[in-house]
Protein backbone atom coordinates (compact mmCIF):
# COMPACT_ATOMS: atom_id res chain seq x y z
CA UNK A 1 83.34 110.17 131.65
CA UNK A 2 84.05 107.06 130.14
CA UNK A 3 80.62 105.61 129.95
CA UNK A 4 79.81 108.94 127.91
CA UNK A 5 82.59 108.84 125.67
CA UNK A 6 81.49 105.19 125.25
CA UNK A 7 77.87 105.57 124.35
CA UNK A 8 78.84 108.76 121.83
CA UNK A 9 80.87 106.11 120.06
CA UNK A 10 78.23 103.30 120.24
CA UNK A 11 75.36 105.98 119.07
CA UNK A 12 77.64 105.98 115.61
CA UNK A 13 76.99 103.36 113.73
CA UNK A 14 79.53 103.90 110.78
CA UNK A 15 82.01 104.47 113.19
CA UNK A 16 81.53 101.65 115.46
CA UNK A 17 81.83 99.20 112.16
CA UNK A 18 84.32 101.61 110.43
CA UNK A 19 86.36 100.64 113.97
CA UNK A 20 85.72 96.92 113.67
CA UNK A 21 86.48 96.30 109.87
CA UNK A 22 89.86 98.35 110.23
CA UNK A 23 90.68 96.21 113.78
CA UNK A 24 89.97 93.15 111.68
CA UNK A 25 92.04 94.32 108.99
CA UNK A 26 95.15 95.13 111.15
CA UNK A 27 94.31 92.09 113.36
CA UNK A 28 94.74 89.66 109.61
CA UNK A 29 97.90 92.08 108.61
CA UNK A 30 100.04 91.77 112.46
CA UNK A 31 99.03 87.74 112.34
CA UNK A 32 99.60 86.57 109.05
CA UNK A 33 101.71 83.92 109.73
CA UNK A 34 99.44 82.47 112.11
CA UNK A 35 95.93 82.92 110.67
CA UNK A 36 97.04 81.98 106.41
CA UNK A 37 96.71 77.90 106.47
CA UNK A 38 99.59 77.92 103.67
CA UNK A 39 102.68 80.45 102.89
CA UNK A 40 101.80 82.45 100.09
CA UNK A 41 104.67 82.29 98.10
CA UNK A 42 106.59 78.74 98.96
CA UNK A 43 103.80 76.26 99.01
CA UNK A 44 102.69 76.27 95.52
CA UNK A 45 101.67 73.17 93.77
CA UNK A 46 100.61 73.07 90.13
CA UNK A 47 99.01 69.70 90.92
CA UNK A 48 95.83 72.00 92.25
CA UNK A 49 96.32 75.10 90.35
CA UNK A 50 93.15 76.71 89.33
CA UNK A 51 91.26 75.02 91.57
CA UNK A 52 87.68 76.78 92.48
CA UNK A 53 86.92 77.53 96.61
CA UNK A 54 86.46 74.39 98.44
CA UNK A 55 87.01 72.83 101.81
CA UNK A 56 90.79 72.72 101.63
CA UNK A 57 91.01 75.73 100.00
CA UNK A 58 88.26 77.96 100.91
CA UNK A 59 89.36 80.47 98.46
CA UNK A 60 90.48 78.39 95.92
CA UNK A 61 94.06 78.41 94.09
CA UNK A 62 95.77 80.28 91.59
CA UNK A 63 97.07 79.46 88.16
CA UNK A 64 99.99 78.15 90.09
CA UNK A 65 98.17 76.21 92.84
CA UNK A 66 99.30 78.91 95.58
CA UNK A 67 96.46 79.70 98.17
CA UNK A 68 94.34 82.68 97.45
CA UNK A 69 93.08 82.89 101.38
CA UNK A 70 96.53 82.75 102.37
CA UNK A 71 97.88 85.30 99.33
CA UNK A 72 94.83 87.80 100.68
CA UNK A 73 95.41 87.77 104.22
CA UNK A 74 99.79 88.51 103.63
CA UNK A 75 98.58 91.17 100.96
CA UNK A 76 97.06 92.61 103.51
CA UNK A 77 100.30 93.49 105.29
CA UNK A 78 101.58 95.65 101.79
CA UNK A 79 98.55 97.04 101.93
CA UNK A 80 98.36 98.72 105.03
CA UNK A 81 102.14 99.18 105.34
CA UNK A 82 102.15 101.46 102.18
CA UNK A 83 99.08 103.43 103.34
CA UNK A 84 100.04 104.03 106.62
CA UNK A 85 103.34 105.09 106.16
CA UNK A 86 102.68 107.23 102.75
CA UNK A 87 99.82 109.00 104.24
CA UNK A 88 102.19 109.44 107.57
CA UNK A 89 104.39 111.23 105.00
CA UNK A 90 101.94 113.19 103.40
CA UNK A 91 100.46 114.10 107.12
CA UNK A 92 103.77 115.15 107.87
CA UNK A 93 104.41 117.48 105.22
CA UNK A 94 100.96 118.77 105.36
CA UNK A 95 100.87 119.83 108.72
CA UNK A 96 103.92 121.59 108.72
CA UNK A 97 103.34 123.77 105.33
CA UNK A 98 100.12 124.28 106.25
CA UNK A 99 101.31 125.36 109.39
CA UNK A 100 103.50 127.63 108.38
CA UNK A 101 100.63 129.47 105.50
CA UNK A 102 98.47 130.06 108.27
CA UNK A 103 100.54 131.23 110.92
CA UNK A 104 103.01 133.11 109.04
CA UNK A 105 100.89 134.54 106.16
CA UNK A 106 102.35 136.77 103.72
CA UNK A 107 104.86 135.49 101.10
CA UNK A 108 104.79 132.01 102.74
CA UNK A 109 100.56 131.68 102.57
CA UNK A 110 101.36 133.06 98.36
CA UNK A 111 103.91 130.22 98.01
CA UNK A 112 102.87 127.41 99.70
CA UNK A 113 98.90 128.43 98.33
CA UNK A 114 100.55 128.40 95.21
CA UNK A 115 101.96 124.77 95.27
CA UNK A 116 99.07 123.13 97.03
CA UNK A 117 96.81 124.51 93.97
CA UNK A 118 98.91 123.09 91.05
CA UNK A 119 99.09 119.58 93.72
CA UNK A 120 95.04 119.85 93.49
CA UNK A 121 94.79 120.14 89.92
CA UNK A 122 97.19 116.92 89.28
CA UNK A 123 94.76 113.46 89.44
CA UNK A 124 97.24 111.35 92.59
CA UNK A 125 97.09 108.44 90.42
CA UNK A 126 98.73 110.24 87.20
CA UNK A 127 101.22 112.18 89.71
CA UNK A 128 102.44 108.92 91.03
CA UNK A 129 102.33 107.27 87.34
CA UNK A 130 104.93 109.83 86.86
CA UNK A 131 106.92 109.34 89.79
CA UNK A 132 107.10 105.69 89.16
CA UNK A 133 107.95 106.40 85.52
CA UNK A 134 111.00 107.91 87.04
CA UNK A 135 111.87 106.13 89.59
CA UNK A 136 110.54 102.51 88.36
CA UNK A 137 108.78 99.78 89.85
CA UNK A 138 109.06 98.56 93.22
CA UNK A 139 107.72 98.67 96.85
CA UNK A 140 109.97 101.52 98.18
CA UNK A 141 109.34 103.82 95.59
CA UNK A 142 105.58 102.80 95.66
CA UNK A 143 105.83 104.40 99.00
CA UNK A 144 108.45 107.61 97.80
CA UNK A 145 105.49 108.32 95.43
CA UNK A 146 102.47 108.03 97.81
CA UNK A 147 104.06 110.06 99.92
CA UNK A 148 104.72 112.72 98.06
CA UNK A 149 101.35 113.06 96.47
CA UNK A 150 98.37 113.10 98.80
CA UNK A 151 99.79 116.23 100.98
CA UNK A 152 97.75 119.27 99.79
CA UNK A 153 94.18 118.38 101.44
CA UNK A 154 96.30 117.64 104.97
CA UNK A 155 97.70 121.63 103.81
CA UNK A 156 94.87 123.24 103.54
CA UNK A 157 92.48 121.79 106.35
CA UNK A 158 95.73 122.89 108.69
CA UNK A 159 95.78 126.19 107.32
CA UNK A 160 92.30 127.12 107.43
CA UNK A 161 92.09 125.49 111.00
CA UNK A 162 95.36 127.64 112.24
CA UNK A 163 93.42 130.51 110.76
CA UNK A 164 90.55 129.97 112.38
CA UNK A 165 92.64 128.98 115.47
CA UNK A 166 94.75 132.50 115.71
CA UNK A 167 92.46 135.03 117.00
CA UNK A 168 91.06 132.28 120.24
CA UNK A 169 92.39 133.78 123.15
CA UNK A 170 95.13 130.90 124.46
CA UNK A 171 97.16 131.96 121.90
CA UNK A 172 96.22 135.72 122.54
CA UNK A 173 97.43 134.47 126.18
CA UNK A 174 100.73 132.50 124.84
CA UNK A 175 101.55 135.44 122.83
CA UNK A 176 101.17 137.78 125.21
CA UNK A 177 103.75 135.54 127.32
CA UNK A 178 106.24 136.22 124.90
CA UNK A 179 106.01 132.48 123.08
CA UNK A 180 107.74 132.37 119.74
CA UNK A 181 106.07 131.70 116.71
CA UNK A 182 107.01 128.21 116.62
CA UNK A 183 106.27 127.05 120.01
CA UNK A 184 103.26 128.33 119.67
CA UNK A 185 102.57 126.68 116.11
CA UNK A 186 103.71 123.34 117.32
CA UNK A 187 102.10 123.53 121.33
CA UNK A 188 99.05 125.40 121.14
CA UNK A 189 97.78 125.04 117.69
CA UNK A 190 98.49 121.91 116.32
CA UNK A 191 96.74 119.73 119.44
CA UNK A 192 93.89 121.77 118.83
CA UNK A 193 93.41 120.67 115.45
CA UNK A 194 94.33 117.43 115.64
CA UNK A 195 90.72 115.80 115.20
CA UNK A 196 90.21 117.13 111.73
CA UNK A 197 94.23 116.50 110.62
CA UNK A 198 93.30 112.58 111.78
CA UNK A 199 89.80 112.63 109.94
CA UNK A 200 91.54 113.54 106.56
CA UNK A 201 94.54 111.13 107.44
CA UNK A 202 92.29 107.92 107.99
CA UNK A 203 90.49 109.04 104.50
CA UNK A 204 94.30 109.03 103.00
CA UNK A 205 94.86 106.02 103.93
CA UNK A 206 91.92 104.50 102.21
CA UNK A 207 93.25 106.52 99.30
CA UNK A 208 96.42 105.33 99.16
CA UNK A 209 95.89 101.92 98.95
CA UNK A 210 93.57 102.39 95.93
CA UNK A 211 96.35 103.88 94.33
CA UNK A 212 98.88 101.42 95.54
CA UNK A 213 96.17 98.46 93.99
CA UNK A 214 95.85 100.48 90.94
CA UNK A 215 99.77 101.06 90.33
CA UNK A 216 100.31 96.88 91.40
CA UNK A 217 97.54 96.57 88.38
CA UNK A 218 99.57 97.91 86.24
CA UNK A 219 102.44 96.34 87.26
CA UNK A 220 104.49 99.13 88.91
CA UNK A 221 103.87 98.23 92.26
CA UNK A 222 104.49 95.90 94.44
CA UNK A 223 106.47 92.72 92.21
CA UNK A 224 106.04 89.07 92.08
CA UNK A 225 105.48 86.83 93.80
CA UNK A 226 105.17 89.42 97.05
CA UNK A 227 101.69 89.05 97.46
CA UNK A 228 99.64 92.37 96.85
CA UNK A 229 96.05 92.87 96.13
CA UNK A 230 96.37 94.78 92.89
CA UNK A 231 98.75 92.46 91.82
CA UNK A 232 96.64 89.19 92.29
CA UNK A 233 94.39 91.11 90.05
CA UNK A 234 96.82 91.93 87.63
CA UNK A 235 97.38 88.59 87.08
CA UNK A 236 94.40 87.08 87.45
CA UNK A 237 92.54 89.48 84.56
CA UNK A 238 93.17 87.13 81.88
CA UNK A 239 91.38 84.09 83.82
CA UNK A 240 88.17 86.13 84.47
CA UNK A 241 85.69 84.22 83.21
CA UNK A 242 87.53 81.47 83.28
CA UNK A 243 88.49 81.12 87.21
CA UNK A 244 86.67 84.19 88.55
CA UNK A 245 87.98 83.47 92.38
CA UNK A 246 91.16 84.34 91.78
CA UNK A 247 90.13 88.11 91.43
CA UNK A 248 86.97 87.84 92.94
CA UNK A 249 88.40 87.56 96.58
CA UNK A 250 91.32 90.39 96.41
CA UNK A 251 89.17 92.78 95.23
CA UNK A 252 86.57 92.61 97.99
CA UNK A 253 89.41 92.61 100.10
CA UNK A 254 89.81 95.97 98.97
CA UNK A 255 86.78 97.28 99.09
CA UNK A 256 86.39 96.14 102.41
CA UNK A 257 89.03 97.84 103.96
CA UNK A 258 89.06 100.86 101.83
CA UNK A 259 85.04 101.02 103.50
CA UNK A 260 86.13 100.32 106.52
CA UNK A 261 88.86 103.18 106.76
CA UNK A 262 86.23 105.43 105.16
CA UNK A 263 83.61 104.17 107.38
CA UNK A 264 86.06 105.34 110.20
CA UNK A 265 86.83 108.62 109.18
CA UNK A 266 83.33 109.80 108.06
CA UNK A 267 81.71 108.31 111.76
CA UNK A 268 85.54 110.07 113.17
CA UNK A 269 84.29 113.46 112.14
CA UNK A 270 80.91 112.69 113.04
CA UNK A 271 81.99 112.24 116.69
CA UNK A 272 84.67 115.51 116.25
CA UNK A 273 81.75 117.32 115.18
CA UNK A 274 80.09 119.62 118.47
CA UNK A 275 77.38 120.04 115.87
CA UNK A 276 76.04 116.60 115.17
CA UNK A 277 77.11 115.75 119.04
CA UNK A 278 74.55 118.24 120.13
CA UNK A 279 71.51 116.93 118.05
């Protein structure tokens, strides 16, 4: 059984390097402290700012001689702490409303329809420009915002899955058993749709750190000198031409794990899929 489950994975490429890019990722986020040769923040010296990629500094320094290779691999750990835990937010509230539209229907589907429509038509970048407006900048509400934004796709893939899921006959069985609405929401439905609830999660995640890199741009996210990826660009846009390192190296950073994590959940889905498992 395992050898099978095995090969399936191995026969996916985008999966198998969507899995290794994200490990890699996490791996550089959990060890920072061992793996940065400097400390992001303390060990800057303006004797070597600006200084391009080289042996002591592979990715060179910044305009005040802190390590970029060190600044990359602790931004990774902002990174992936504000998209996993806003998109765990977002999953959250997702699940449950779209929960209770599909299982409950009537004036609950209207309402909760309702408000996952007007989230859809809102761009997630201007909806959490707006929450920061309100809140200001700042890692915690950098997360308050994320997590409030990204919940209407988790919504509707659970609704149309729990109506999809409602006439298959274990929970014809479990209602005939006298379950209540509830238990059966929460213990027969929901672990059969987990796969597609984890497919659109990983894609969040991606999402949410674009947006957490695009909010740092603009300088209401994470604040210096916490090291963030959108923030080294931030500040490193008026030294583009200039020293082109300093933003050269965050930004693939980010487009490496934001491919990875979409890497994942595209060869995730692939794998979830009994259609493209058959061919």
């Amino acid at each position: 059984m395992k050898d099978t489950i095995y090969k399936k994975i191995l026969r996916r490429k985008n999966l198998v390097v969507g899995i290794i890019i994200t490990l890699a990722v996490v791996f550089m986020a959990i060890f920072a402290p061992l793996m940065s040769p400097y400390h992001p923040i303390d060990d800057a010296d303006l004797m070597v700012s600006d200084q391009p990629p080289s042996i002591e500094f592979l990715f060179g320094t910044d305009e005040q001689g802190r390590d970029i290779l060190s600044r990359v691999i602790y931004g990774a750990r902002v990174s992936l702490s504000i998209g996993l835990l806003s998109q765990a937010m977002n999953t959250v509230i997702g699940v449950v409303l779209g929960l209770l539209a599909g299982f409950m229907g009537k004036w609950w589907d209207d309402i909760i329809m309702g408000l996952t429509n007007i989230m859809l038509s809102i761009p997630s970048l201007v909806f959490a420009l707006a929450i920061m407006a309100l809140l200001g900048p700042g890692l915690i509400n950098v997360f308050l915002a994320l997590g409030f934004t990204n919940w209407a796709y988790t919504c509707r893939i659970t609704r149309s899955q729990v109506l999809s899921s409602q006439e298959l006959n274990f929970v014809k069985a479990a209602q005939a058993l006298g379950y209540g609405k509830i238990r059966i929401m929460f213990t027969q439905i929901l672990p059969n749709i987990v796969g597609p609830i984890l497919v659109i999660g990983t894609l969040g995640v991606a999402g949410a750190i674009l947006i957490e890199a695009g909010l740092s741009f603009l300088g209401l996210g994470t604040q210096p000198p916490t090291p963030s990826w959108g923030g080294m660009l931030a500040t490193a846009r008026e030294q583009l031409f200039t020293s082109p390192w300093i933003s050269i190296f965050p930004g693939l950073a980010i487009f490496i794990t934001v491919l990875g994590l979409n890497l994942l959940g595209d060869g995730w889905r692939d794998y979830m899929d009994p259609r493209i498992s058959r061919q």
